[in-house]
N, C-alpha and C. Protein backbone atom coordinates (compact mmCIF):
# COMPACT_ATOMS: atom_id res chain seq x y z
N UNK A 1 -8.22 -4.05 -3.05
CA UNK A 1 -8.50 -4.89 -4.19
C UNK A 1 -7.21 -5.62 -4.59
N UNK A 2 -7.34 -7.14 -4.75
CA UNK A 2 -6.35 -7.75 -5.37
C UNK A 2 -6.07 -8.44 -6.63
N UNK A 3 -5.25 -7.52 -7.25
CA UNK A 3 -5.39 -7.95 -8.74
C UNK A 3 -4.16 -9.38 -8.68
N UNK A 4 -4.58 -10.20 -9.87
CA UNK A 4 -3.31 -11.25 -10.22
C UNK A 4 -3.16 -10.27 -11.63
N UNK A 5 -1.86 -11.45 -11.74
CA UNK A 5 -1.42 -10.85 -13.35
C UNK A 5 -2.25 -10.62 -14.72
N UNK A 6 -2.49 -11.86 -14.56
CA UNK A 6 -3.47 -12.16 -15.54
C UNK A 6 -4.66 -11.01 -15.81
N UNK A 7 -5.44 -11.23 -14.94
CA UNK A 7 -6.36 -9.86 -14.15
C UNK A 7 -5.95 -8.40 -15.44
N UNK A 8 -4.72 -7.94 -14.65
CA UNK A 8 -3.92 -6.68 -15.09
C UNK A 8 -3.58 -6.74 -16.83
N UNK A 9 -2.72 -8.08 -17.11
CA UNK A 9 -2.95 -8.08 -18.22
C UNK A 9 -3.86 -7.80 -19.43
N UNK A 10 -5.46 -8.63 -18.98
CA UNK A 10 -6.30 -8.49 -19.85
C UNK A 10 -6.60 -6.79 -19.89
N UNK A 11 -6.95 -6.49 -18.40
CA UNK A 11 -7.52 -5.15 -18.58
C UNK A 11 -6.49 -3.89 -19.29
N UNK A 12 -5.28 -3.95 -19.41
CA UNK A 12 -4.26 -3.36 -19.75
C UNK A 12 -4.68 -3.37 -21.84
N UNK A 13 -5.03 -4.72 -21.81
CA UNK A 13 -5.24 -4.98 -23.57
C UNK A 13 -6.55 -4.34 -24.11
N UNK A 14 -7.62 -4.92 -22.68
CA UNK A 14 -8.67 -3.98 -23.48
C UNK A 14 -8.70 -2.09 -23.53
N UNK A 15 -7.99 -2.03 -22.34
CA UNK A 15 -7.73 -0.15 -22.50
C UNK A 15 -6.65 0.54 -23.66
N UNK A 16 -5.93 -0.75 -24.06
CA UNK A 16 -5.47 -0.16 -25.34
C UNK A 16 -5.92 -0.27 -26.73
N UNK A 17 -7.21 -0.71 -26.78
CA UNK A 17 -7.89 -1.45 -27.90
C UNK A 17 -7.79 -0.11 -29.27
N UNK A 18 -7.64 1.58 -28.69
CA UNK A 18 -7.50 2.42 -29.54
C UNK A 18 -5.94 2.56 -29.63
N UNK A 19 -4.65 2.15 -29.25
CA UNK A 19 -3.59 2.52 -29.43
C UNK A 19 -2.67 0.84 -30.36
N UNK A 20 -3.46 0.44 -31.24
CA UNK A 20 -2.71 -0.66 -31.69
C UNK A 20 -1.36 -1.15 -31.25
N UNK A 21 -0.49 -0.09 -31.73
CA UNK A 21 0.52 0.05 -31.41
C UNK A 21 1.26 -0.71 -29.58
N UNK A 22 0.60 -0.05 -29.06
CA UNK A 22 0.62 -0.38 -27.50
C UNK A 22 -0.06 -2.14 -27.21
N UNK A 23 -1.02 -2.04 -28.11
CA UNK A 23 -1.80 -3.18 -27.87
C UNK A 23 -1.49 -5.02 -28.47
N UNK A 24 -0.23 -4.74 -29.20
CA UNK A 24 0.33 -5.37 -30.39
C UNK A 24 2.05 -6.00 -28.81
N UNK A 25 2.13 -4.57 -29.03
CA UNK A 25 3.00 -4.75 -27.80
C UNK A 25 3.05 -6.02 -26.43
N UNK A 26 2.04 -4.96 -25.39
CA UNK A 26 1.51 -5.91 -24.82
C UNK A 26 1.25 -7.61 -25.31
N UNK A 27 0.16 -7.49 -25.98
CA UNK A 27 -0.13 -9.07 -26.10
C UNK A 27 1.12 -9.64 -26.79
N UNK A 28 2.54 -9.25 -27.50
CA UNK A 28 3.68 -9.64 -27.75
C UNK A 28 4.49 -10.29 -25.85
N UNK A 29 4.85 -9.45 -25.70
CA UNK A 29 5.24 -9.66 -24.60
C UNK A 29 4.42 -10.89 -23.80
N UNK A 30 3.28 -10.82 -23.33
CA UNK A 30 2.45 -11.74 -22.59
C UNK A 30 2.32 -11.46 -21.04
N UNK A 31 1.86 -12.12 -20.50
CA UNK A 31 1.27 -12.16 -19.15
C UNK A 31 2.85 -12.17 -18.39
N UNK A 32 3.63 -10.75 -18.03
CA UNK A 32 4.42 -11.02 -17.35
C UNK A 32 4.82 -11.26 -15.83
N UNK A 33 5.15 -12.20 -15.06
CA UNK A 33 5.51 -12.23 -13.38
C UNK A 33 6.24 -11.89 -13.00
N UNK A 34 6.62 -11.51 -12.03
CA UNK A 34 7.35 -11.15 -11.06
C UNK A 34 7.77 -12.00 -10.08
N UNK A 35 9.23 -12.41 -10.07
CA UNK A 35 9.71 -13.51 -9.68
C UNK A 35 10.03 -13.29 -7.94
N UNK A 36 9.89 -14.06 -7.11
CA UNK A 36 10.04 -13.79 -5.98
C UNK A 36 11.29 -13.68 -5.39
N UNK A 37 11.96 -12.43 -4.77
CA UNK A 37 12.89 -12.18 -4.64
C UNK A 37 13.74 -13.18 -3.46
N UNK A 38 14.93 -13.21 -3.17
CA UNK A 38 15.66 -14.40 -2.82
C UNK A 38 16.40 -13.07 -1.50
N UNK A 39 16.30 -11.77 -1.42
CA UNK A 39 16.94 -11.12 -0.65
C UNK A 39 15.77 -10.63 0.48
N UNK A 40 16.95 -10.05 1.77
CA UNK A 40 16.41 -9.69 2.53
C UNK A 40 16.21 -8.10 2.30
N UNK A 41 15.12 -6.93 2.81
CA UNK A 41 14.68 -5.87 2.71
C UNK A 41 16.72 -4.89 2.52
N UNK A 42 17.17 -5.05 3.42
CA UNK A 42 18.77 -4.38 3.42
C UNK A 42 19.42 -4.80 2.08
N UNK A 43 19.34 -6.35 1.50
CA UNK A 43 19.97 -6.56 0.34
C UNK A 43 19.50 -5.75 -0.22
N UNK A 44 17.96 -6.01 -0.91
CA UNK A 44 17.09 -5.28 -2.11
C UNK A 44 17.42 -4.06 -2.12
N UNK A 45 17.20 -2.90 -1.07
CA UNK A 45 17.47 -1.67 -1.06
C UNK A 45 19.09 -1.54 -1.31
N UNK A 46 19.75 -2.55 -0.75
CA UNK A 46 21.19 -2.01 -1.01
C UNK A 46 21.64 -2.00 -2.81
N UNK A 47 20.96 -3.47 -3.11
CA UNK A 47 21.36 -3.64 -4.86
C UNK A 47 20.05 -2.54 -5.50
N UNK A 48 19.24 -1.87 -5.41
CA UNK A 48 18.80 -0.99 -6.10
C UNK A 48 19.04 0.27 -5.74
N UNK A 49 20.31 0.70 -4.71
CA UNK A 49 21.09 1.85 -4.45
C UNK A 49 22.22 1.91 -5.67
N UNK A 50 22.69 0.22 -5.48
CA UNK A 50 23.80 0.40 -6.28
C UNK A 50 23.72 0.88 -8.07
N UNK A 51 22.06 0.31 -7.94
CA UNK A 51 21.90 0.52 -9.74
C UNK A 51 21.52 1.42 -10.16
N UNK A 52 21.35 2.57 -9.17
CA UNK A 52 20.77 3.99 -9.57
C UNK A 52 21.99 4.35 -10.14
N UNK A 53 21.49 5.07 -11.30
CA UNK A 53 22.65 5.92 -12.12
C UNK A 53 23.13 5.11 -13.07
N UNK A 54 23.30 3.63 -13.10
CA UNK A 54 24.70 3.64 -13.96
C UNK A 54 23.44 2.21 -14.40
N UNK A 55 24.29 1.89 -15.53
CA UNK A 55 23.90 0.51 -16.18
C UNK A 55 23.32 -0.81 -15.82
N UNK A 56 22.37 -1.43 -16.06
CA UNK A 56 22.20 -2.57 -15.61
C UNK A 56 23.15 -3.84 -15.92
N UNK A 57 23.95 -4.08 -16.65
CA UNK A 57 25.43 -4.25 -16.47
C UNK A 57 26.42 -4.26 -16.11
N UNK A 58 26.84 -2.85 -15.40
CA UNK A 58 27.63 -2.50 -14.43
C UNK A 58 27.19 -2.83 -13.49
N UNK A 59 25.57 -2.55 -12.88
CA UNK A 59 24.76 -3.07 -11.70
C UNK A 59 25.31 -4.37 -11.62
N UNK A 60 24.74 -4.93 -12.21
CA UNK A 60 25.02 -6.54 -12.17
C UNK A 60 26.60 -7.22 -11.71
N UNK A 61 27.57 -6.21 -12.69
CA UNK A 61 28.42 -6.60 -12.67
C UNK A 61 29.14 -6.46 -10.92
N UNK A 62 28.93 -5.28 -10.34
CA UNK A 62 29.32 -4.70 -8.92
C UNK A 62 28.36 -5.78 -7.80
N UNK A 63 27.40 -5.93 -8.03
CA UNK A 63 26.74 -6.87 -7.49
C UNK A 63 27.26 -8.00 -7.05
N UNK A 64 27.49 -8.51 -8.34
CA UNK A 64 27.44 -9.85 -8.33
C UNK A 64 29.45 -10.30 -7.77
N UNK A 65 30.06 -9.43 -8.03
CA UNK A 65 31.56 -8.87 -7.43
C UNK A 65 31.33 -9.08 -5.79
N UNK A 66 29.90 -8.18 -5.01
CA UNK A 66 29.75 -8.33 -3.79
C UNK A 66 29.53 -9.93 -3.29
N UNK A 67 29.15 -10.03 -3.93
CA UNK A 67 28.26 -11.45 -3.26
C UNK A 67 29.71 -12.37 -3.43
N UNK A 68 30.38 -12.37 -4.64
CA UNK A 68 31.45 -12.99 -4.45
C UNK A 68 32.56 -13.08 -3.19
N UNK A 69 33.07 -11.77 -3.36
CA UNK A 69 33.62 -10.88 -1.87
C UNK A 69 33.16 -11.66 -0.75
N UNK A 70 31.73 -11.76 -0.38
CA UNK A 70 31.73 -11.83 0.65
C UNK A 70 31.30 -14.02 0.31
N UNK A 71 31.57 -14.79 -0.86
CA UNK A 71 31.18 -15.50 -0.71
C UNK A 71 29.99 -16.24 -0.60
N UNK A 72 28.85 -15.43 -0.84
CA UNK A 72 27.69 -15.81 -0.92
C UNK A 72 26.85 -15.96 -2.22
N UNK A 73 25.85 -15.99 -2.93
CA UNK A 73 25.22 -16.62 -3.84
C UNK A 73 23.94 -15.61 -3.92
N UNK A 74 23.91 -15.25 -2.24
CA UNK A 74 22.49 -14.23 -2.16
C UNK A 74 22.44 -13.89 -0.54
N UNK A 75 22.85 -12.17 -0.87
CA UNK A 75 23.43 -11.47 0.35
C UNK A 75 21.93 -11.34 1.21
N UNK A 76 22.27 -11.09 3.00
CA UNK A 76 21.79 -10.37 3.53
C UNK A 76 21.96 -10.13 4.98
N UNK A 77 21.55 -8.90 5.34
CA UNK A 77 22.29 -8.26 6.01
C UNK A 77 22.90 -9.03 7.03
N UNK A 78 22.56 -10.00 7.75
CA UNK A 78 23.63 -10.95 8.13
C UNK A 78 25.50 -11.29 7.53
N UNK A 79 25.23 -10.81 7.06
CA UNK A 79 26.47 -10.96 5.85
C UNK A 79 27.76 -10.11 6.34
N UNK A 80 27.04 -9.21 6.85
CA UNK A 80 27.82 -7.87 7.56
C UNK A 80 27.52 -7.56 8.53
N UNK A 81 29.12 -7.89 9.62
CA UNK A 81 29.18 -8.11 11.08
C UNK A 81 28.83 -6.77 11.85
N UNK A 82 29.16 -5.57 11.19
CA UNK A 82 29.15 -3.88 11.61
C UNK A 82 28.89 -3.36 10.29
N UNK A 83 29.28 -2.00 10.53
CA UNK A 83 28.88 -1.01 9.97
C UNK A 83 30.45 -0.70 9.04
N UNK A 84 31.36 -1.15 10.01
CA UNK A 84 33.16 -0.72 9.49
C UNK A 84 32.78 -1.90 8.29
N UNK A 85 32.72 -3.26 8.72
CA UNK A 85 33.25 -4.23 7.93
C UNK A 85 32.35 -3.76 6.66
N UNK A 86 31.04 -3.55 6.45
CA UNK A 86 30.01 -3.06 5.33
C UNK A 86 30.83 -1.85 4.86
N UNK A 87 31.00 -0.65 5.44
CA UNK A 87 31.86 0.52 4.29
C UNK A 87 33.54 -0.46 3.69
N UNK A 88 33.79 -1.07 4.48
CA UNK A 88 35.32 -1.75 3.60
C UNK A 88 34.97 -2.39 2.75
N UNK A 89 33.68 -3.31 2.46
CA UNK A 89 33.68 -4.17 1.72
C UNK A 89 33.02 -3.02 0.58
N UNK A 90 32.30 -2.31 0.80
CA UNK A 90 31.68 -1.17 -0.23
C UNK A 90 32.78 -0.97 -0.84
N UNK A 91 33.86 -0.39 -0.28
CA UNK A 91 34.69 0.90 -0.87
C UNK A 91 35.50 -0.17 -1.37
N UNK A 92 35.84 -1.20 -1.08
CA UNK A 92 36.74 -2.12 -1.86
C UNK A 92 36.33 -2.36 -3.33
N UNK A 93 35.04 -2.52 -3.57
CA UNK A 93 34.40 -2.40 -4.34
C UNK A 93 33.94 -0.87 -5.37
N UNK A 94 34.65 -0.12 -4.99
CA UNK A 94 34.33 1.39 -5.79
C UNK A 94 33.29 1.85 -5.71
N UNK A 95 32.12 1.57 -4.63
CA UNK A 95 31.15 2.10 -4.85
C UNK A 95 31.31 3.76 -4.06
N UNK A 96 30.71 4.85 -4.70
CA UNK A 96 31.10 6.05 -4.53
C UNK A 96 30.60 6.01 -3.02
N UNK A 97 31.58 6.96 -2.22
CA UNK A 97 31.21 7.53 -1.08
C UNK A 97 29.46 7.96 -0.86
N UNK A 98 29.29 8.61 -1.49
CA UNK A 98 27.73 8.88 -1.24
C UNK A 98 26.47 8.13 -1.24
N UNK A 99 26.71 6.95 -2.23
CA UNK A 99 26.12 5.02 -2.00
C UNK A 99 26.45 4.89 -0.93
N UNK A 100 27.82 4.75 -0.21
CA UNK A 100 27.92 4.33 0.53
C UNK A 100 27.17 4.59 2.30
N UNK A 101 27.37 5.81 2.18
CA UNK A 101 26.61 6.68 3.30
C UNK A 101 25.06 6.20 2.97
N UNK A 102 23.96 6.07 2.14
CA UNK A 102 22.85 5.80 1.86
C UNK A 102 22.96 4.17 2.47
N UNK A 103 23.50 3.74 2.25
CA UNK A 103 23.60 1.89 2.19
C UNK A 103 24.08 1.74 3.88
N UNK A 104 25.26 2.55 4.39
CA UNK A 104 25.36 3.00 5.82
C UNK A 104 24.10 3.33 6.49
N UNK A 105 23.23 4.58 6.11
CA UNK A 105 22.37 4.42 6.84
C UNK A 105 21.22 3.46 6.88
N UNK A 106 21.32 2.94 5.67
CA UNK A 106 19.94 1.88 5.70
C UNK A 106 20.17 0.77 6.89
N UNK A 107 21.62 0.50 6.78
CA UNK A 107 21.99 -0.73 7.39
C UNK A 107 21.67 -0.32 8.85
N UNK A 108 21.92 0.69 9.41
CA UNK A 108 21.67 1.15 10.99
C UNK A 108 20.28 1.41 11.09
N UNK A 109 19.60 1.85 10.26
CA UNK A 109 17.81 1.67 10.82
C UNK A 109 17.52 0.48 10.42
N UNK A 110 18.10 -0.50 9.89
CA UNK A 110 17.08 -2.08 9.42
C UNK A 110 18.04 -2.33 10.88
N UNK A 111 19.03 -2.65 10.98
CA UNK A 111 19.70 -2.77 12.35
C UNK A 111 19.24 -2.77 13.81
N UNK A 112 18.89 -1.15 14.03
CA UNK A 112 17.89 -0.89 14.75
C UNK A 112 16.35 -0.88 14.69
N UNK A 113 16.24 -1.75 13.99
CA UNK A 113 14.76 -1.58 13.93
C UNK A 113 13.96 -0.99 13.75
N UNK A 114 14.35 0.65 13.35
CA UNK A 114 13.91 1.13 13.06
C UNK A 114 12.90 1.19 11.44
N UNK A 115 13.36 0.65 10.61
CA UNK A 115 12.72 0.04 9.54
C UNK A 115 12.79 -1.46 9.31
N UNK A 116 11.44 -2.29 9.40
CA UNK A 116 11.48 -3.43 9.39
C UNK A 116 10.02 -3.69 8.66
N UNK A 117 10.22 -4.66 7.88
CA UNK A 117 9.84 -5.73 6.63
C UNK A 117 8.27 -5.59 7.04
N UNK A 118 8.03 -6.08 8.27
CA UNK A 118 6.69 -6.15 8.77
C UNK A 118 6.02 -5.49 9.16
N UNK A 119 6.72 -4.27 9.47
CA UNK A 119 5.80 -3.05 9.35
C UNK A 119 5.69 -2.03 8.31
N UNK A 120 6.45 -2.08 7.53
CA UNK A 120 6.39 -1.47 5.80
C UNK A 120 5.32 -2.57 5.32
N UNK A 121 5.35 -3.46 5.51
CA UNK A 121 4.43 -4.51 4.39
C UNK A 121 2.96 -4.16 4.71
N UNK A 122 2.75 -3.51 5.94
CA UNK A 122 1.36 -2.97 6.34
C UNK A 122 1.11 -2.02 5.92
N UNK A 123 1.72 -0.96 5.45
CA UNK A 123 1.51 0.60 5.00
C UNK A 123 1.06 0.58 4.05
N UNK A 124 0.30 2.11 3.68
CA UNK A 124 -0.30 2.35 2.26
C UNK A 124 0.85 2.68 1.39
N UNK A 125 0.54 2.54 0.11
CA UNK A 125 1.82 3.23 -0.32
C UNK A 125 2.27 4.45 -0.44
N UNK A 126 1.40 5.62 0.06
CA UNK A 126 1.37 6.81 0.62
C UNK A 126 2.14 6.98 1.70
N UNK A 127 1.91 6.17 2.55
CA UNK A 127 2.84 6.21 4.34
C UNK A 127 4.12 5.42 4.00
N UNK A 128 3.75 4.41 3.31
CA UNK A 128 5.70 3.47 2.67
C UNK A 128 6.54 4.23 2.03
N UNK A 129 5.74 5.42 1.26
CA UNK A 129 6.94 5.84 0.12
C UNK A 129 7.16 7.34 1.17
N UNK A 130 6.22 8.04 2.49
CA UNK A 130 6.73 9.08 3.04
C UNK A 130 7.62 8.16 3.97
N UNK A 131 7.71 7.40 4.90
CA UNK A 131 8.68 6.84 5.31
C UNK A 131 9.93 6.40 4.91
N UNK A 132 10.22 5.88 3.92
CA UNK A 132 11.26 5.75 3.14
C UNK A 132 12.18 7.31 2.52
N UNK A 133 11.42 8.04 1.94
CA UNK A 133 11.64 9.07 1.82
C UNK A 133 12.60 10.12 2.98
N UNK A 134 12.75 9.79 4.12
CA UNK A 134 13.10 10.05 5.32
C UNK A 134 14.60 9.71 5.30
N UNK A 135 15.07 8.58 4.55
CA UNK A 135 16.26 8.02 3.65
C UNK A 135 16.90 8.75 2.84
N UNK A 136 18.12 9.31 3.10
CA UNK A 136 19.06 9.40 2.18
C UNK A 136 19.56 8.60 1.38
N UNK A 137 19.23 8.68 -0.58
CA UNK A 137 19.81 7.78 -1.64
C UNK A 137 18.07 6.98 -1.35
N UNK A 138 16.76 7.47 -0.96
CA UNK A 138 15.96 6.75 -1.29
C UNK A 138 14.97 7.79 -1.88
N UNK A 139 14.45 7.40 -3.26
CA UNK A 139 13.50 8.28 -3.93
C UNK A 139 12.51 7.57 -4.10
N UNK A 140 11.51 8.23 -4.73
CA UNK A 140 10.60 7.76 -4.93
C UNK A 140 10.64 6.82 -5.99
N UNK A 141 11.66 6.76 -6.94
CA UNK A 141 11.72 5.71 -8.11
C UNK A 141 12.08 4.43 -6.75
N UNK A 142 13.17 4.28 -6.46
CA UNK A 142 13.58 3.47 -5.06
C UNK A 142 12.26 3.20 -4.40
N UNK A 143 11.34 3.65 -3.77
CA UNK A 143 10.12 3.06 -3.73
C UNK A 143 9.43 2.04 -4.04
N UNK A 144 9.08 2.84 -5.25
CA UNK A 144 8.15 2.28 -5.99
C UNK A 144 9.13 0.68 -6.99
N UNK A 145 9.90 0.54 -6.62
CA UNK A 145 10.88 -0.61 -6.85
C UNK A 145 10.64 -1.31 -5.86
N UNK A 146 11.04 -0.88 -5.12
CA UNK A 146 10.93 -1.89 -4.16
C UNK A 146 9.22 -2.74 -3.39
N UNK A 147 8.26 -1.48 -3.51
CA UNK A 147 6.53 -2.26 -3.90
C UNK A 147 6.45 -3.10 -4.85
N UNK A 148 6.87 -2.30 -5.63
CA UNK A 148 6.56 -3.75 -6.55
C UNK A 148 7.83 -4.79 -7.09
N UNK A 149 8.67 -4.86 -6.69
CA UNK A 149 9.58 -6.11 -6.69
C UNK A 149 10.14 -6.88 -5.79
N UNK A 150 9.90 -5.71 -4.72
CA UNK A 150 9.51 -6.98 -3.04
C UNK A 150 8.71 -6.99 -2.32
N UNK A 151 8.01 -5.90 -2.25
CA UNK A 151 6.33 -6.51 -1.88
C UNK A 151 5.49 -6.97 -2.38
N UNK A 152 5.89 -7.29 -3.96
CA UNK A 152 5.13 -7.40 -5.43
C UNK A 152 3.94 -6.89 -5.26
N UNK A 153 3.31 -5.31 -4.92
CA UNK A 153 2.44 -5.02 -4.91
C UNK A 153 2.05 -4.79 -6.36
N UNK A 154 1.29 -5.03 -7.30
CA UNK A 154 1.02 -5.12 -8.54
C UNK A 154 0.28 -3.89 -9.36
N UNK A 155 0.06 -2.64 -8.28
CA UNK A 155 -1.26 -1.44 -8.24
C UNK A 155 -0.36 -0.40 -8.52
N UNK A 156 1.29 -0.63 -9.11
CA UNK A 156 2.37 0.12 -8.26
C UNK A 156 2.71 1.23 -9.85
N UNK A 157 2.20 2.69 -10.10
CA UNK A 157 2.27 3.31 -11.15
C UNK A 157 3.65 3.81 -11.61
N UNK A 158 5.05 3.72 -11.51
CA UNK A 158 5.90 4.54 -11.55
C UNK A 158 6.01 5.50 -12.87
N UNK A 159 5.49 6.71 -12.63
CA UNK A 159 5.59 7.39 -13.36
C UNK A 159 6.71 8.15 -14.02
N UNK A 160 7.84 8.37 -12.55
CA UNK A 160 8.97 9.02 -13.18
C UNK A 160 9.60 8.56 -13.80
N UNK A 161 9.42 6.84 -14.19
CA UNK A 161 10.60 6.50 -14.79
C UNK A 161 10.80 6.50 -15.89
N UNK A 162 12.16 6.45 -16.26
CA UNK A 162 12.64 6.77 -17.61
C UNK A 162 12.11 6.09 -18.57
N UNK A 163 12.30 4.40 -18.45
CA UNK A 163 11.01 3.82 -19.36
C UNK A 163 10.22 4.40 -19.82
N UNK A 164 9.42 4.26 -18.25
CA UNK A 164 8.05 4.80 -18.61
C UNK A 164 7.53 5.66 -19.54
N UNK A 165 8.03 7.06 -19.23
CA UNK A 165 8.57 8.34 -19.83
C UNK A 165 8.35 8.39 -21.13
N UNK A 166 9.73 7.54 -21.69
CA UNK A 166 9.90 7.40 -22.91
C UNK A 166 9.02 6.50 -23.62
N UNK A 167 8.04 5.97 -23.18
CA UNK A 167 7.45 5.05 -23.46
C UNK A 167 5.66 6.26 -23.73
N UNK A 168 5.39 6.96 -22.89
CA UNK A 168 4.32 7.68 -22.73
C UNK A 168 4.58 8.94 -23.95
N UNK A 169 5.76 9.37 -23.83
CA UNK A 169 6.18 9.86 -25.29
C UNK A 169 6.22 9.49 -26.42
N UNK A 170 6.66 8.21 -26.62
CA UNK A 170 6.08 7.12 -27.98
C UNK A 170 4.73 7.46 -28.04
N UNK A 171 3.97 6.93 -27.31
CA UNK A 171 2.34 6.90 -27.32
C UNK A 171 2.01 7.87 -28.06
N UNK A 172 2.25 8.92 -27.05
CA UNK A 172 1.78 10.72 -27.00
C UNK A 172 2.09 10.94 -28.89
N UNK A 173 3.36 11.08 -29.75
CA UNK A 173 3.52 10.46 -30.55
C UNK A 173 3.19 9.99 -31.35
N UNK A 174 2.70 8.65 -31.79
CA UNK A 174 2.15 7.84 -32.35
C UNK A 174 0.00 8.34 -32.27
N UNK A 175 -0.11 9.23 -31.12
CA UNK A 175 -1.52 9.30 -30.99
C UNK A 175 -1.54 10.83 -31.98
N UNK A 176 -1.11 11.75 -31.70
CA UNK A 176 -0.87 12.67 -32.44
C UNK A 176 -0.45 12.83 -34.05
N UNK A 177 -0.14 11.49 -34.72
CA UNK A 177 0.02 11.25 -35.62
C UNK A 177 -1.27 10.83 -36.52
């Protein structure tokens, strides 16, 4: 089944028709998109390695430091001749040893072919998120990021996340009240 936004939106407003609160929300916000990403599968996974843990600020800020470094506007894995020149330009950059090894190995299975764009884009998200999973520095939050912000699959629930979370706790909350 293929939902558009719009689609998701409405039905999102009428299932909150008992949580005002939620529903006030939503229709505040509006019909939001998802902008089509400008990176290749190695970028995306590499800049949502880097933003695990720390700030979307700092993210940004280390990011956008890389792309400088290497001169570009909008990395991908072309960008990086080996595997040496990718850990120097990492570590020049402070990203911790253990990013780095995750971002190392991604780069040698997108490399080898072993993970490629066109055959993840076929999988359920059951077989995408156990394959990935196979990844060191890839979780299931990492996943489900990457379905839905580069495959823009739109069906995509992330439950663990902290948002979320804190957001289902408001509810929980506000319903109990």
């Amino acid at each position: 089944m293929t939902f558009k936004y719009k689609d998701i939106h409405y039905l999102i407003i009428e299932k909150s028709t008992g949580l005002p609160f939620l529903k006030k929300e939503i229709e505040r916000n509006g019909v939001i998109k998802i902008k089509n990403s400008n990176l290749d599968l190695f970028s995306f996974l590499t800049k949502t390695i880097i933003s695990q843990q720390i700030s979307n600020n700092v993210a940004n800020l280390i990011w956008n430091r890389l792309c400088s470094q290497l001169n570009s506007k909008t990395l991908s894995i072309n960008n990086f001749k080996n595997l040496n020149f990718l850990n120097a330009v990492l570590k020049n950059l402070n990203i911790s040893r253990q990013k780095r090894n995750y971002i190392s190995n991604l780069f040698l299975a997108i490399s080898k072919k072993e993970l490629h764009k066109n055959k993840l884009i076929k999988m359920s998200e059951d077989k995408f998120i156990t394959e990935m999973l196979k990844y060191n520095g890839v979780g299931v939050w990492t996943c489900n990021m990457t379905l839905i912000f580069y495959f823009k699959r739109l069906n995509i629930f992330p439950e663990q996340d902290l948002i979320i979370k804190k957001m289902i706790k408001k509810l929980n909350d506000i319903e109990n009240k």
